[in-house]
C-alpha atoms as a PDB file:
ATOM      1  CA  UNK A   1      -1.529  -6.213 -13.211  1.00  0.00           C
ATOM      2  CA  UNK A   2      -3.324  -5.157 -10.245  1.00  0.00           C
ATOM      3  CA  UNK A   3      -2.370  -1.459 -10.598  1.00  0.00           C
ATOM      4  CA  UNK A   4      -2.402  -1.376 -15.148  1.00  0.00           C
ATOM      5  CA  UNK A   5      -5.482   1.013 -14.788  1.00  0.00           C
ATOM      6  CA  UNK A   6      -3.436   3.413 -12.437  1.00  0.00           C
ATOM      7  CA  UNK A   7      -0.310   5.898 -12.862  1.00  0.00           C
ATOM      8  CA  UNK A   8       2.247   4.438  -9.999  1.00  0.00           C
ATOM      9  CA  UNK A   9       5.436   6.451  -8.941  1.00  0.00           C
ATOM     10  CA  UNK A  10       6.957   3.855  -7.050  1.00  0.00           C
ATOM     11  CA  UNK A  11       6.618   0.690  -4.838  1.00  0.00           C
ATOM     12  CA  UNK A  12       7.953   0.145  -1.989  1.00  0.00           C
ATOM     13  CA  UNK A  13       7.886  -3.690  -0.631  1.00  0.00           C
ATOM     14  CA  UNK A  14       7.711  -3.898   2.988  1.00  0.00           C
ATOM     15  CA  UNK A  15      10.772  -6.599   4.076  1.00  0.00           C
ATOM     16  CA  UNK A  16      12.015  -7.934   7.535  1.00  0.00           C
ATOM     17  CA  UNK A  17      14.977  -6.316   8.987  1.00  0.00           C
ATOM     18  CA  UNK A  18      17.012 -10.141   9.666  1.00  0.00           C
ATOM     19  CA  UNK A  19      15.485 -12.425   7.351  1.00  0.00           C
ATOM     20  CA  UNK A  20      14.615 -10.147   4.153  1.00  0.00           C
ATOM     21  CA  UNK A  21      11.763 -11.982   3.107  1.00  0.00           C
ATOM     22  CA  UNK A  22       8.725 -10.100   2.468  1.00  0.00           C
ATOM     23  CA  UNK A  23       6.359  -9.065   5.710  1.00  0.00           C
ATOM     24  CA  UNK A  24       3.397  -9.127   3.743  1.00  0.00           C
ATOM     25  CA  UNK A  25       2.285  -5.303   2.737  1.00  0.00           C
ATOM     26  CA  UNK A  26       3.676  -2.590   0.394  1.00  0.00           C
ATOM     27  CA  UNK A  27       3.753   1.085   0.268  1.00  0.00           C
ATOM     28  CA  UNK A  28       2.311   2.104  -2.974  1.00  0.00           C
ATOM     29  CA  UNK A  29       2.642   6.209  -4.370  1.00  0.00           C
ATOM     30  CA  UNK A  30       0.515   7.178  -7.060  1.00  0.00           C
ATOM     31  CA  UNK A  31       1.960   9.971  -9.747  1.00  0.00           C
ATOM     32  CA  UNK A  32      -1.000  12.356  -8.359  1.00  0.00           C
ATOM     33  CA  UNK A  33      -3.944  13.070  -5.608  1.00  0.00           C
ATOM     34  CA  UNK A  34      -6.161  12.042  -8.230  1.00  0.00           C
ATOM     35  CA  UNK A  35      -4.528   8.716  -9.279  1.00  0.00           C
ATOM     36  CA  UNK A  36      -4.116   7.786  -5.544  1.00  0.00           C
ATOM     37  CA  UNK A  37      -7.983   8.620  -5.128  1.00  0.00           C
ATOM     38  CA  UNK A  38      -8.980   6.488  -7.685  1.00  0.00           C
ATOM     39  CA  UNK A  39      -6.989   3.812  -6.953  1.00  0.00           C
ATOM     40  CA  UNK A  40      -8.493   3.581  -3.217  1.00  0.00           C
ATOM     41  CA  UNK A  41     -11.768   3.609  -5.113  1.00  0.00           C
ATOM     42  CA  UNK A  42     -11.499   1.245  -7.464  1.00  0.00           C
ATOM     43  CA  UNK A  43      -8.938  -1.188  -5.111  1.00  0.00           C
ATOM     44  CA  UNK A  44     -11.082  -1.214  -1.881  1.00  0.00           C
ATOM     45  CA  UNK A  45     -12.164  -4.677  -1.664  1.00  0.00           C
ATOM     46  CA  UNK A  46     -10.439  -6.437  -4.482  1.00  0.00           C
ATOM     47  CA  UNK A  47      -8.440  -9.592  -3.607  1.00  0.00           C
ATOM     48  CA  UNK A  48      -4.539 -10.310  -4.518  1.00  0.00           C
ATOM     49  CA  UNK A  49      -3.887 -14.024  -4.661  1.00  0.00           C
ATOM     50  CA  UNK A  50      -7.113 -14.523  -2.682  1.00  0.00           C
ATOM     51  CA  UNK A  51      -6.117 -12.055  -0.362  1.00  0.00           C
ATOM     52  CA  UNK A  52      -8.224  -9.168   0.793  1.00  0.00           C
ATOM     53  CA  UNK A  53      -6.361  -5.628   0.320  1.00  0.00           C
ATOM     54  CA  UNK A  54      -6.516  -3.221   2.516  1.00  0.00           C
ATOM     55  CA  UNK A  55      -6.218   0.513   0.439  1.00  0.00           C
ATOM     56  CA  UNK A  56      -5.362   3.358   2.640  1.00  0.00           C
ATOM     57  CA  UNK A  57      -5.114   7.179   1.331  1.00  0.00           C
ATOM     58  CA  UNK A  58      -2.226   8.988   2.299  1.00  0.00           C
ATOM     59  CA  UNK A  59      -0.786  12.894   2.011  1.00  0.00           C
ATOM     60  CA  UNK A  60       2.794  10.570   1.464  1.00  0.00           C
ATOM     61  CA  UNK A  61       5.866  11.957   2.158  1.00  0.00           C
ATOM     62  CA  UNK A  62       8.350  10.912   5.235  1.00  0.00           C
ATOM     63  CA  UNK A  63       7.087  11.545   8.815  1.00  0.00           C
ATOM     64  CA  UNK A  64       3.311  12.022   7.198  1.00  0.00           C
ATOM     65  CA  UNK A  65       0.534  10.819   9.983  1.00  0.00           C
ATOM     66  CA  UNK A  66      -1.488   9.906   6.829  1.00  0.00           C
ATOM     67  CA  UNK A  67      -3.104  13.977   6.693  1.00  0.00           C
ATOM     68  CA  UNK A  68      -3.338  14.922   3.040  1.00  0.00           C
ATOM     69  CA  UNK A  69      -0.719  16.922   2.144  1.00  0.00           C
ATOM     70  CA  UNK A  70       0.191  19.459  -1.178  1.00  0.00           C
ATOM     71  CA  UNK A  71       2.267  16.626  -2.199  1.00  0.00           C
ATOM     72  CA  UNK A  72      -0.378  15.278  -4.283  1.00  0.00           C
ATOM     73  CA  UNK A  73       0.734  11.580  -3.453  1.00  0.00           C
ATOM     74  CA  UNK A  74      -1.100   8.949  -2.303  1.00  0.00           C
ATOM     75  CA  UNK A  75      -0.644   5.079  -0.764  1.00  0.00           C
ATOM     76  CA  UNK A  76      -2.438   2.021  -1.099  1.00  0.00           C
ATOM     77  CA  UNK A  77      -1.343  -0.998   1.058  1.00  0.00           C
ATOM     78  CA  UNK A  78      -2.606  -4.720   1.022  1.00  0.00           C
ATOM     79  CA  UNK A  79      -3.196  -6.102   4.532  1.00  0.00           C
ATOM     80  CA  UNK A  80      -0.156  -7.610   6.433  1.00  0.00           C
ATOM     81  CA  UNK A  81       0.131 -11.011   6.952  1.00  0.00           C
ATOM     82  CA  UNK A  82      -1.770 -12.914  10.092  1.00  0.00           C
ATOM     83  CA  UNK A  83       1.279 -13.617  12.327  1.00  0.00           C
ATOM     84  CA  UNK A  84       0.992 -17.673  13.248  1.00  0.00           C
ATOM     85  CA  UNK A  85       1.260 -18.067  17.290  1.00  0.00           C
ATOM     86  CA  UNK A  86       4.877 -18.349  18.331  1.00  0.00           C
ATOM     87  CA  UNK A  87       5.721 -22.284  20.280  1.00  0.00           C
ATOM     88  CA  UNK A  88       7.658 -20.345  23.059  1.00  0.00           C
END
């Protein structure tokens, strides 16, 4: 629901390496520059499960540094989970 008003390519759910459970933040691509744009605009402080997202724009693409590239893609992340202190 949180993304209805926008045209998403894909998803991709970030997960840890030995446990597979979910590490708290996503990697969303918007269909174009303008989609991702939006997105970021209307997103930027909205909650998710009384969370506050995070929405970062991004040229996409592997090995981007989060320039704006021709691609025309775009991400939008929520903010990663507060890590509790370890008992070490």
């Amino acid at each position: 629901d949180l993304f209805r008003d926008h045209r998403v390519a894909r998803i991709n759910l970030a997960k840890d390496r030995d446990t597979g459970k979910p590490r708290g933040f996503a990697f969303v691509a918007m269909e174009t520059k303008g989609d991702a744009e939006r997105a970021v605009r209307n997103l930027r402080g909205a909650e998710l499960h009384g969370r506050p997202l995070r929405i970062d724009f991004s040229g996409g693409g592997k090995g981007d540094k989060g320039g704006k590239s021709d691609k025309g893609k775009g991400k939008a992340a929520p903010i990663p989970k507060k890590r509790r202190p370890s008992s070490s």
